[in-house]
Protein backbone atom coordinates (compact mmCIF):
# COMPACT_ATOMS: atom_id res chain seq x y z
CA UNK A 1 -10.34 -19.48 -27.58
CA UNK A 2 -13.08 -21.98 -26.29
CA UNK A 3 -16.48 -20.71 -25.90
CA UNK A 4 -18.11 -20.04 -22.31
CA UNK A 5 -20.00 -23.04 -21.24
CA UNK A 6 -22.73 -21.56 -19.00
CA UNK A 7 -23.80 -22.89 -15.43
CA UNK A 8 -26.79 -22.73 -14.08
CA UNK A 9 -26.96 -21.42 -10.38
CA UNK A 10 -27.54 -24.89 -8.63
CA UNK A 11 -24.47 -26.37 -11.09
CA UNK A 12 -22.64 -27.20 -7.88
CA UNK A 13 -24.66 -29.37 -6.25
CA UNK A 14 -24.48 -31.83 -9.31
CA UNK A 15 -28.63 -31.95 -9.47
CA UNK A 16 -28.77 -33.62 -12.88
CA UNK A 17 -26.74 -36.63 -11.92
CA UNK A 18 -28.99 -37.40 -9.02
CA UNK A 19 -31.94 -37.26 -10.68
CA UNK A 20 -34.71 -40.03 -11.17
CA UNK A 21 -38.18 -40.92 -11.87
CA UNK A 22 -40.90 -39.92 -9.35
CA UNK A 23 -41.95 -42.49 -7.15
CA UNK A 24 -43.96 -43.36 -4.16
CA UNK A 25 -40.57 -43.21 -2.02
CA UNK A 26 -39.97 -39.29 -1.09
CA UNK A 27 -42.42 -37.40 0.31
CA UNK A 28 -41.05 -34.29 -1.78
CA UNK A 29 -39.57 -34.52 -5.36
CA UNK A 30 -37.19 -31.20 -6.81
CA UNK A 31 -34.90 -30.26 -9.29
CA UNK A 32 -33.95 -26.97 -10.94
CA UNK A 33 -35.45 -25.96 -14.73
CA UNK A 34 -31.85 -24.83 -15.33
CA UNK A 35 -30.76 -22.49 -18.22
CA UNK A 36 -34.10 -20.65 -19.73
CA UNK A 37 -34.81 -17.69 -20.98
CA UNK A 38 -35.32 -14.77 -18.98
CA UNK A 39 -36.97 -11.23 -19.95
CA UNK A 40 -38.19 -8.47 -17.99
CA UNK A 41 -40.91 -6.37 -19.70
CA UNK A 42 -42.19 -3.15 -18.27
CA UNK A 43 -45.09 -1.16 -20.52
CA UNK A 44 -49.02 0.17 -20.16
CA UNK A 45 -51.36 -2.67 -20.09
CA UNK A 46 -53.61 0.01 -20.77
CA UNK A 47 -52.24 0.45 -24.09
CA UNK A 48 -53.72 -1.70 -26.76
CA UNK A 49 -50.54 -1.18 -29.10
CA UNK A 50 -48.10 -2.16 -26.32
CA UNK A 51 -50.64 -5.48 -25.07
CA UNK A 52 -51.40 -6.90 -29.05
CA UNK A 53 -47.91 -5.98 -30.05
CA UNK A 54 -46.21 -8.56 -26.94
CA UNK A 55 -48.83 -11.25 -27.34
CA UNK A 56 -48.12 -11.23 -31.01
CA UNK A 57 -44.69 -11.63 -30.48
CA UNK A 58 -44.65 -14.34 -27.54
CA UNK A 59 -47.84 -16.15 -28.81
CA UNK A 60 -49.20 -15.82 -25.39
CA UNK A 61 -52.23 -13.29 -24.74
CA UNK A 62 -50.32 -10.55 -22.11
CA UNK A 63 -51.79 -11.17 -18.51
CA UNK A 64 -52.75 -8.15 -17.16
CA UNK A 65 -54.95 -9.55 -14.50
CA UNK A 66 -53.11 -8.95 -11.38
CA UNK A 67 -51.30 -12.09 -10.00
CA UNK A 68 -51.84 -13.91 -12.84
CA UNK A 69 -49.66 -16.00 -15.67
CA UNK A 70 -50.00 -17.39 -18.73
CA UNK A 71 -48.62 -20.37 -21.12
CA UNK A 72 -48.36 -21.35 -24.93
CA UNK A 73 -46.25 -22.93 -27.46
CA UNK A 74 -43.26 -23.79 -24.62
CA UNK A 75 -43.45 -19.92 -23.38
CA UNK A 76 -44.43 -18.18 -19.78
CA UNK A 77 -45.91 -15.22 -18.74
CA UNK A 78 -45.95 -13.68 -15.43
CA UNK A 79 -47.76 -11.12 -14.35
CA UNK A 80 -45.21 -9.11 -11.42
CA UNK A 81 -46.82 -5.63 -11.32
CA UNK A 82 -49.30 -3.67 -13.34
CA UNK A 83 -46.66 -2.57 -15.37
CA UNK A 84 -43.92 -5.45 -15.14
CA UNK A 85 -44.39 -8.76 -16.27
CA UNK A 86 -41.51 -11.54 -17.28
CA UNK A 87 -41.19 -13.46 -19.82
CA UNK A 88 -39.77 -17.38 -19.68
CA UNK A 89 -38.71 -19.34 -22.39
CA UNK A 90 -36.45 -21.81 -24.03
CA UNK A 91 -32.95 -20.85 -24.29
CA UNK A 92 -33.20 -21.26 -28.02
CA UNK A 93 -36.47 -18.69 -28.31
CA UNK A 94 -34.35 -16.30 -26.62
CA UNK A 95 -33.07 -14.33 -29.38
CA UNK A 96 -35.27 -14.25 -31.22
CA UNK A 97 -38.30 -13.27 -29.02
CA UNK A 98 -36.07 -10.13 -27.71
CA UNK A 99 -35.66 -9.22 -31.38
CA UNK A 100 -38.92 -9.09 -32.08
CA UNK A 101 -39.82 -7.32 -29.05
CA UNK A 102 -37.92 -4.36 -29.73
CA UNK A 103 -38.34 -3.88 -32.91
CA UNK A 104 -42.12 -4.48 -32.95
CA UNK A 105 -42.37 -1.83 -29.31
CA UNK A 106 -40.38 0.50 -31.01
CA UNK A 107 -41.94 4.01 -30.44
CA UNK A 108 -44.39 2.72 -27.98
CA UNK A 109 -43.39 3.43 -24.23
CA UNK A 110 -41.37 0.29 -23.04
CA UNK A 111 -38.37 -1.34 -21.51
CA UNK A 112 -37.37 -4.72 -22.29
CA UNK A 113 -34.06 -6.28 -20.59
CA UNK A 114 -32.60 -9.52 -20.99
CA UNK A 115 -32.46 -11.18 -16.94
CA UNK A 116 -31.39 -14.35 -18.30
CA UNK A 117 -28.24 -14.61 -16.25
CA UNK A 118 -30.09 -13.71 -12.70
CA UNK A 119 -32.80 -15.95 -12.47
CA UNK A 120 -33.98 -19.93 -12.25
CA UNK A 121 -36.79 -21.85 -11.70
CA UNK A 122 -37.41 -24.79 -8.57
CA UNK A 123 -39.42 -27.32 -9.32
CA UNK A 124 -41.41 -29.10 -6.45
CA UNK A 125 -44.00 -31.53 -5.85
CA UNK A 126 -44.98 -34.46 -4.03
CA UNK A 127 -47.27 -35.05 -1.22
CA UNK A 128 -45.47 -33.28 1.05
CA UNK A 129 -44.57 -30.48 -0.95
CA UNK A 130 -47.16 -27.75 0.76
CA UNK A 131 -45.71 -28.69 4.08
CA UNK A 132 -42.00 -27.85 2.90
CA UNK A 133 -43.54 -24.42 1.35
CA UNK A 134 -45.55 -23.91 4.60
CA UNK A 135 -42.03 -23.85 6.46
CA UNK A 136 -40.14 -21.37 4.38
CA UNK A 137 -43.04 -19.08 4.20
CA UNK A 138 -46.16 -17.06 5.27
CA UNK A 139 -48.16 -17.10 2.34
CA UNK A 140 -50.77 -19.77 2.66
CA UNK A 141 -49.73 -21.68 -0.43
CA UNK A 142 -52.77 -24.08 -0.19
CA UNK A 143 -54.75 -20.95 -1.57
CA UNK A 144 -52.40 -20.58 -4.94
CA UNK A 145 -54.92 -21.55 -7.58
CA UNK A 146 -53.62 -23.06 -10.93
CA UNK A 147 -52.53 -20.05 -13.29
CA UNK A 148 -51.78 -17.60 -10.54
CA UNK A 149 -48.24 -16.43 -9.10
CA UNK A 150 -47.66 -14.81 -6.59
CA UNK A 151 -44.20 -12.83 -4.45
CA UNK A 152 -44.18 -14.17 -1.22
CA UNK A 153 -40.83 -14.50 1.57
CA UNK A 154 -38.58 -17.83 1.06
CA UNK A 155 -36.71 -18.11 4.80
CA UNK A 156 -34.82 -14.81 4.80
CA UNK A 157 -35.21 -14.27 0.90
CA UNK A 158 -38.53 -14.08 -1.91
CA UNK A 159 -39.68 -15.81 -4.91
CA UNK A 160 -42.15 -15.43 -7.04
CA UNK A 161 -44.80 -18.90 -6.84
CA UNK A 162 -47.01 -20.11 -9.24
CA UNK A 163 -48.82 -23.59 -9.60
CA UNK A 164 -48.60 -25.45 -12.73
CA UNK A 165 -50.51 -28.69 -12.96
CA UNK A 166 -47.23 -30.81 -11.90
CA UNK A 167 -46.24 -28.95 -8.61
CA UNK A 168 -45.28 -25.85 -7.61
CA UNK A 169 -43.10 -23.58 -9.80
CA UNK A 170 -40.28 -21.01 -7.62
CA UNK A 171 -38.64 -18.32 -9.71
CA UNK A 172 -35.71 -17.24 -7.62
CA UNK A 173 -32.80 -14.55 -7.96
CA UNK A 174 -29.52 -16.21 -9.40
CA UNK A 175 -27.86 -14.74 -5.70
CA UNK A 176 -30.14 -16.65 -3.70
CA UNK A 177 -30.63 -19.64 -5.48
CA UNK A 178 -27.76 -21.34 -3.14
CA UNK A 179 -29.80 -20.24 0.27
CA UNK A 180 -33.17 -21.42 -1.34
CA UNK A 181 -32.37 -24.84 -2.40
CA UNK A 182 -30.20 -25.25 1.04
CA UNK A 183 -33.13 -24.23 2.81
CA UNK A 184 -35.64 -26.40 0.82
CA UNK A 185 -33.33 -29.91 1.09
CA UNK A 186 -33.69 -28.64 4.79
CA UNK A 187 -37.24 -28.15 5.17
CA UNK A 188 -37.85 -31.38 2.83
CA UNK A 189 -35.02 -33.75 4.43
CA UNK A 190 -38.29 -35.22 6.96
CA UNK A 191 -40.49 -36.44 4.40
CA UNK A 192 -37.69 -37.95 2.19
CA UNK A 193 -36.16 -35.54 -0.80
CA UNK A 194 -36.06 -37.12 -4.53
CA UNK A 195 -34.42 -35.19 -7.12
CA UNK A 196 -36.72 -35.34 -9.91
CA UNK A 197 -35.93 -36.41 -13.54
CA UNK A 198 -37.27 -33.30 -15.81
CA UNK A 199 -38.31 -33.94 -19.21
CA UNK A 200 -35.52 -32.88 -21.74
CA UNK A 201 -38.66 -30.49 -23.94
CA UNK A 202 -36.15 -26.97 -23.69
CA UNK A 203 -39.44 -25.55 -22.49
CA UNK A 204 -40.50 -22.71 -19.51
CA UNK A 205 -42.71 -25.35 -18.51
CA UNK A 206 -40.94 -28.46 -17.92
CA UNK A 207 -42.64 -31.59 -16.56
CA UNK A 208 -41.88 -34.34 -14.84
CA UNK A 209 -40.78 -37.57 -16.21
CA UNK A 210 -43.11 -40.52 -14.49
């Protein structure tokens, strides 16, 4: 029996064989960070235990600043709640990072699921990427300081937005991943749309290859 090759959500809209360096051309540059890791953590971030025990694991110091994320080592953190963060990673970290969540949080009060299948990640920049996010949404993203993330309306759906230093970062639901990048391509087809050649690192964080 042949193994189950997965698919990312944006699979049909052949993104990968599109893609190309950024240039001066497009106004707006995309592409999907297809196929990570996903893991939803609930817990107390009062509780030293539960806070040394995850950033221990993860190598990334558990943000419990509201609206807030954090990166090391090719892993994300975001910060979705006071009591809910998630956790993005490699495909390849996956395993082993949920292994060594639940065995290090055993007996302290936490839930750990593996999301992998429901989410993805846009990537978007350019010059004209604020005006594209300034159509599909209320939130002024102008505001969204490096190293925060914030849940904020998409068109008719949500995502959760952060800033990274080469654009702006969407984590969106695996059912409305089709709607979002439909409604970017939309929002973006004035200014020019490049699909953006991502660098092959198998990291949360991928850049952009110049």
């Amino acid at each position: 029996m042949r193994e189950p090759i997965p698919q990312s959500p944006l699979h049909a809209f052949g993104l990968a064989s599109q893609a190309r360096a950024v240039d001066e051309g497009c106004g707006v540059w995309a592409n999907e960070i297809a196929l990570l890791g996903y893991i939803s953590l609930r817990g107390n971030s009062a509780d030293p235990a539960f806070v040394n025990k995850v950033t221990s694991v993860t190598g990334v110091p558990l943000p419990v600043e509201p609206c807030s994320f954090a990166t090391s080592g090719g892993i994300k953190v975001l910060w979705l709640s006071p009591d809910e963060w998630i956790i993005v990673c490699g495909g390849h970290r996956l395993s082993d990072i949920l292994g060594g969540l639940r065995s290090g949080l055993e007996g302290i009060r936490s839930q750990i699921a593996d999301n992998s299948g429901g989410y993805t990640q846009v990537l978007l920049k350019g010059r004209n990427a604020l005006d594209v996010l300034q159509h599909a949404s209320v939130y002024d993203f102008a505001s969204l300081a490096p190293g925060r993330v914030v849940g904020t309306t998409f068109g008719k759906s949500s995502v959760y937005a952060h800033r990274m230093d080469e654009g702006f970062c969407l984590l969106v639901r695996r059912s409305f991943a089709d709607y979002i990048w439909r409604y970017l391509a939309r929002a973006a087809a004035p200014y020019g749309l490049g699909i953006a050649a991502l660098e092959a690192t198998g990291h949360a964080g991928h850049g952009v290859a110049a």
